[in-house]
C-alpha atoms as a PDB file:
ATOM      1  CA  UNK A   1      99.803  84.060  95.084  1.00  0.00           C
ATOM      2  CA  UNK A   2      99.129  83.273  91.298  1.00  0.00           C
ATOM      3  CA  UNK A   3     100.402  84.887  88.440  1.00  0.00           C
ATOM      4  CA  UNK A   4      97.683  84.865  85.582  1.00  0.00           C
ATOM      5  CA  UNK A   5      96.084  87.134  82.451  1.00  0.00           C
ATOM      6  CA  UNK A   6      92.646  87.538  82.700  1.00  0.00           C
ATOM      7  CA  UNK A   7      90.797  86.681  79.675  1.00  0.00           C
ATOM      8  CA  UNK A   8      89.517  89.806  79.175  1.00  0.00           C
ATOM      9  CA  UNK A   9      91.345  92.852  81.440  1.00  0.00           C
ATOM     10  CA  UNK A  10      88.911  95.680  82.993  1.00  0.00           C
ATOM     11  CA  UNK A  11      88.761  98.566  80.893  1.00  0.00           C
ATOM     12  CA  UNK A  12      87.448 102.645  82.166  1.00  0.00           C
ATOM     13  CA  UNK A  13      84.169 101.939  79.401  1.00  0.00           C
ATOM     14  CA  UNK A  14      83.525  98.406  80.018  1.00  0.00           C
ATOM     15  CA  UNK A  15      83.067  98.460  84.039  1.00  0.00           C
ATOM     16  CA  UNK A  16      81.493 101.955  84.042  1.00  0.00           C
ATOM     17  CA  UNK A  17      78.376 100.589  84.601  1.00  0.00           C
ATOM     18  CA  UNK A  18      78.767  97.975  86.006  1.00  0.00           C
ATOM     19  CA  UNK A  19      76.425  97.957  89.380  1.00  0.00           C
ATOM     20  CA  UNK A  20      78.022  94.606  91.135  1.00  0.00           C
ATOM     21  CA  UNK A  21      81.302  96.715  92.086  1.00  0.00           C
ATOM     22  CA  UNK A  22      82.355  99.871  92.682  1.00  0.00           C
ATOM     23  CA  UNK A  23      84.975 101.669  90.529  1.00  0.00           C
ATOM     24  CA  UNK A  24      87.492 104.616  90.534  1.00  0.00           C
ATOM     25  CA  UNK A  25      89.814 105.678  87.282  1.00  0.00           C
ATOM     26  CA  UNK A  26      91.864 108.256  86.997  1.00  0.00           C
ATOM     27  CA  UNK A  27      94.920 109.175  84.517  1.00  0.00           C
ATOM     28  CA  UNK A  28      97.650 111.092  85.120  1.00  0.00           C
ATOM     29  CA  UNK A  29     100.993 112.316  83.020  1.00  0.00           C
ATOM     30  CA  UNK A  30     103.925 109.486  83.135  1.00  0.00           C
ATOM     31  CA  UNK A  31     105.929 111.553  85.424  1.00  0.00           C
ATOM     32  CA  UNK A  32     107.726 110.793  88.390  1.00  0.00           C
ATOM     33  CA  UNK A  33     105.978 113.978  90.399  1.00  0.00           C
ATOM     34  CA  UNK A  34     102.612 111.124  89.083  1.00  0.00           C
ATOM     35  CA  UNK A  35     103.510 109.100  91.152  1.00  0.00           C
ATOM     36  CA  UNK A  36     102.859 110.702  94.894  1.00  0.00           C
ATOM     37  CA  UNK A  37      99.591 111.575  93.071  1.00  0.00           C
ATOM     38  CA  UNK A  38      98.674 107.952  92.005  1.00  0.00           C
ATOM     39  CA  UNK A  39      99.448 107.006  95.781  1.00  0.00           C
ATOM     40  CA  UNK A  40      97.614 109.869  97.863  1.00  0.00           C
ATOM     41  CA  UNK A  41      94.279 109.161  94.953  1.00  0.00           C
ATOM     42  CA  UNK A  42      94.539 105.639  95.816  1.00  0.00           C
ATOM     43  CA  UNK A  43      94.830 106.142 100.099  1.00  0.00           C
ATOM     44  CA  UNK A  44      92.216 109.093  99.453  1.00  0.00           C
ATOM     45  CA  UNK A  45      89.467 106.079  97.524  1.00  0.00           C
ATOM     46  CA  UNK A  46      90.751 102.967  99.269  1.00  0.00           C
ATOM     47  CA  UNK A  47      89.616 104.904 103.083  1.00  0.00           C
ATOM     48  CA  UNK A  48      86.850 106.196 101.527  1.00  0.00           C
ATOM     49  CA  UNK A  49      85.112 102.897 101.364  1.00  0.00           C
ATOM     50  CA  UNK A  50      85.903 101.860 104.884  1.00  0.00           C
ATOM     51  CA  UNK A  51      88.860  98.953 103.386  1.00  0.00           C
ATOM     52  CA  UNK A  52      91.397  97.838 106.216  1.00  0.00           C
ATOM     53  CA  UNK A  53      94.542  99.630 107.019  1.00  0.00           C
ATOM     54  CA  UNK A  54      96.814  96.847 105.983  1.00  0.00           C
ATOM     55  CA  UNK A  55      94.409  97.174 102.548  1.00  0.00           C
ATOM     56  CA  UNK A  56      95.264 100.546 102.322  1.00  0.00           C
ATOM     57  CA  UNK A  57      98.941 100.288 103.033  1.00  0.00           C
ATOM     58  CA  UNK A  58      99.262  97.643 100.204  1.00  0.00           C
ATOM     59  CA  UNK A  59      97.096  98.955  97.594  1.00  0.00           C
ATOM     60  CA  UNK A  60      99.452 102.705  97.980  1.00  0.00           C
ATOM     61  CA  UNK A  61     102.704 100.608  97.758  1.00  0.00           C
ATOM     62  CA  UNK A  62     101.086  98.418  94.817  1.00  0.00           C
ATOM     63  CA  UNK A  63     100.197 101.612  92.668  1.00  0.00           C
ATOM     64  CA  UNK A  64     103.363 102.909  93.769  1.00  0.00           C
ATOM     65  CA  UNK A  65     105.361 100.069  92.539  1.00  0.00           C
ATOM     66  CA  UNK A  66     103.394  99.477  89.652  1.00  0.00           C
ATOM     67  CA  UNK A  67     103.082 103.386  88.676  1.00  0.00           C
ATOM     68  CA  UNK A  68     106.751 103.993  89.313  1.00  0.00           C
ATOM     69  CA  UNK A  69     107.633 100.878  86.474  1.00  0.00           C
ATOM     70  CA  UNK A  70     105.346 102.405  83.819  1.00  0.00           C
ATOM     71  CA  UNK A  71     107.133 106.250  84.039  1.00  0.00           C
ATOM     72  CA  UNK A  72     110.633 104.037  84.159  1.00  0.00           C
ATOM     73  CA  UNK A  73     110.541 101.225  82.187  1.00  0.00           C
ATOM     74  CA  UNK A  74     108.298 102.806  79.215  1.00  0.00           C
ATOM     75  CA  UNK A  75     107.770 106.163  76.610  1.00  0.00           C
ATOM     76  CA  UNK A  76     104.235 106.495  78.005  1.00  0.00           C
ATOM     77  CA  UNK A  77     103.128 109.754  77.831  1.00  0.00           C
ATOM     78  CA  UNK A  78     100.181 109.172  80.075  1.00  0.00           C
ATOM     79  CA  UNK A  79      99.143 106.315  82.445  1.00  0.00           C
ATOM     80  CA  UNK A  80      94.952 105.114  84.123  1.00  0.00           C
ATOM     81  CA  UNK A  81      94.696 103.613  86.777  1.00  0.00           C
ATOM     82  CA  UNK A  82      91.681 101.976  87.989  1.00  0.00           C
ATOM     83  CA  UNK A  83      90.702 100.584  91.396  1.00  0.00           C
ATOM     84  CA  UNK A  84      87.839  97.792  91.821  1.00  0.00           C
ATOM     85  CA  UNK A  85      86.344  96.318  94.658  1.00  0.00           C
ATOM     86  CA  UNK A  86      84.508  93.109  94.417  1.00  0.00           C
ATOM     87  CA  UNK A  87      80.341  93.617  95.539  1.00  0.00           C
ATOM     88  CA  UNK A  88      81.312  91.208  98.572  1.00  0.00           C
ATOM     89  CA  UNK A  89      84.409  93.128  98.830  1.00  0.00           C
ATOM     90  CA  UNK A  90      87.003  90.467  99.617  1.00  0.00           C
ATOM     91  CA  UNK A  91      89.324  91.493  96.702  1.00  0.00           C
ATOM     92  CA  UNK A  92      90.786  95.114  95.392  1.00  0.00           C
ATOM     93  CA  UNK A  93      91.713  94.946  91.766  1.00  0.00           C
ATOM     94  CA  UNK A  94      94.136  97.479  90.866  1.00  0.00           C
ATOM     95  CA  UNK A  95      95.521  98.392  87.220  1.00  0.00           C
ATOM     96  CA  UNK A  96      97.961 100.460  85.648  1.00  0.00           C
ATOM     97  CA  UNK A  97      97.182 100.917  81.868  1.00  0.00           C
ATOM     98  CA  UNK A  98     100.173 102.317  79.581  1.00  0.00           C
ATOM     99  CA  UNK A  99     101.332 102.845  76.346  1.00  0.00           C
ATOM    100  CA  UNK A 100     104.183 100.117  76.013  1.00  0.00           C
ATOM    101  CA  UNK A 101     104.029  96.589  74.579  1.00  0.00           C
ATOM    102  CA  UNK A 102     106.951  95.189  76.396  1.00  0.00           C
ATOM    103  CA  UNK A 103     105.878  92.494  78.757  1.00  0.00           C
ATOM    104  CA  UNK A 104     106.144  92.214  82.317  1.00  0.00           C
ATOM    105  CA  UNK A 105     107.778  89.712  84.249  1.00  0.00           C
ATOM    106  CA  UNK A 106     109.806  89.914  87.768  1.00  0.00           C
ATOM    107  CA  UNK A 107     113.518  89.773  87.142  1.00  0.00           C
ATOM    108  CA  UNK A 108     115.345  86.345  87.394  1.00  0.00           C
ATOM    109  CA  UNK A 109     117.627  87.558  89.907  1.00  0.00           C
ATOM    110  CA  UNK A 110     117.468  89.910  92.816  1.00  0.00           C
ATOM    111  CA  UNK A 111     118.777  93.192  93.350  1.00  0.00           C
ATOM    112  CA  UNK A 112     122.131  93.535  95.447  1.00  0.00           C
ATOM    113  CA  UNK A 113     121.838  95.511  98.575  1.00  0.00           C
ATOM    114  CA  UNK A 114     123.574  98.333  97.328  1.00  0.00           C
ATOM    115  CA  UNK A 115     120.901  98.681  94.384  1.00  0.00           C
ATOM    116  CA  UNK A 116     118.439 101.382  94.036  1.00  0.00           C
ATOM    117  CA  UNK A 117     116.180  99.092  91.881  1.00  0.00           C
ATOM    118  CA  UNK A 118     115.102  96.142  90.911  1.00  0.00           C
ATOM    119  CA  UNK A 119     112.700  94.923  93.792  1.00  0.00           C
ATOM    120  CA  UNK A 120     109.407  96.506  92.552  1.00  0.00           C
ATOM    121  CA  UNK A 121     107.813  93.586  90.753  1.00  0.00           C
ATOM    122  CA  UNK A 122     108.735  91.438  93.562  1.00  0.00           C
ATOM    123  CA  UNK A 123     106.918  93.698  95.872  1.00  0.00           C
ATOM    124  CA  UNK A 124     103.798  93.285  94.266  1.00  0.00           C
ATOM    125  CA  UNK A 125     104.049  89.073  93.837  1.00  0.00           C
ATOM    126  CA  UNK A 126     104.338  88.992  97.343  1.00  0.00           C
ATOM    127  CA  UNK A 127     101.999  91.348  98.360  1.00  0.00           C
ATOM    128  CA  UNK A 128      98.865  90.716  95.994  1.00  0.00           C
ATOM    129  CA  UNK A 129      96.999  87.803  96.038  1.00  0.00           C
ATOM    130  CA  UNK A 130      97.239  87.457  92.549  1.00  0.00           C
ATOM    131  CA  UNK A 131      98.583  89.406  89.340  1.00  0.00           C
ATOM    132  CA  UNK A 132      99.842  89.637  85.649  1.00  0.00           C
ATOM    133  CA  UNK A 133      99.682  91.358  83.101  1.00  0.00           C
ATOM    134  CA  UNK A 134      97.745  91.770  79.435  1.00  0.00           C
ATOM    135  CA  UNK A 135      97.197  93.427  76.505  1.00  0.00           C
ATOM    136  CA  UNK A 136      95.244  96.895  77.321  1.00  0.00           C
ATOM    137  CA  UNK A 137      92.649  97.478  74.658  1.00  0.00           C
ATOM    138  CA  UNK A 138      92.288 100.986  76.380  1.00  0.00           C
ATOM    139  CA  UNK A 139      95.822 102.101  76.163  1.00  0.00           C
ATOM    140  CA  UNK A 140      97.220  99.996  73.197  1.00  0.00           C
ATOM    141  CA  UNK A 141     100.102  98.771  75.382  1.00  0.00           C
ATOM    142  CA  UNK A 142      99.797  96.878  78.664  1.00  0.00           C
ATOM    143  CA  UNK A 143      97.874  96.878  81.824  1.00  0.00           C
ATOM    144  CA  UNK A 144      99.335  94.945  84.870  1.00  0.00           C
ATOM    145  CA  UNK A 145      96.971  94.452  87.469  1.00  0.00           C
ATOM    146  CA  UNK A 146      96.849  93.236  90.937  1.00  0.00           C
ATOM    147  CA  UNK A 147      94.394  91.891  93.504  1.00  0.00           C
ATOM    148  CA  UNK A 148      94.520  92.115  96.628  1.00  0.00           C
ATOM    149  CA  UNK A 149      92.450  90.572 100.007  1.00  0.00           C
ATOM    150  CA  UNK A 150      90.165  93.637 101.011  1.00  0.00           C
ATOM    151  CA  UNK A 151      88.407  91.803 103.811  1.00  0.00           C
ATOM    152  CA  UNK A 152      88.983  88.069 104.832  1.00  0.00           C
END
């Protein structure tokens, strides 16, 4: 498990046609009631092209993690989210697009036991294969991403 930027992050116009993957965006209002939506959109797409159940269970706690940080942790007044899977379909790429410039890094301690918080970040390092974040030329803030193994 790496964290990296990509050179040059996956945005809604520059993958729509792109014919070596298949794509799904969608945007919702940075709201916490968003973020049951982001996860049943995500379990709807993820089982509609036939990925693994332990795919599936990752990628909903991935967008839920990474969802639940951007209506938190930013003034966002809308988030995208976009799902990508690889033409050999080994990895799932997921991003979460927002509005905020502040940078995204997994806290240098861990949460207590008694803490509500403070875990989601290191969620997603242990569960993608790799991840970071960069610059979103779609939303003017951030996206962090994550991949994930679709099929070994």
């Amino acid at each position: 498990m790496t964290l990296s930027t990509p050179s040059a992050p996956a945005s809604p116009s520059s993958l729509a046609g792109t014919a070596s993957r298949r794509e799904y965006w969608f945007g919702l209002p940075a709201l916490a009631t968003s973020v049951r939506s982001a996860r049943d959109t995500v379990r709807d797409r993820v089982r509609a092209w036939n990925l693994p159940g332990d795919t599936c269970c990752d990628a909903v706690l991935l967008v839920s993690e990474l969802t639940t940080n951007a209506v938190l942790h930013t003034s966002s007044g809308h988030v995208l989210c976009g799902l990508t899977l690889t033409r050999d379909e080994r990895r799932l790429r997921i991003e979460l697009h927002d509005e905020s410039d502040t940078p995204v890094s997994p806290p240098e301690t861990r949460a207590g036991p008694g803490q509500e918080s403070g875990r989601g970040l290191l969620l997603v390092r242990q569960l993608s294969y790799s991840w970071g974040s960069a610059h979103s030329t779609w939303a003017g803030g951030k996206v962090v991403w994550a991949e994930l193994t679709a099929h070994p």
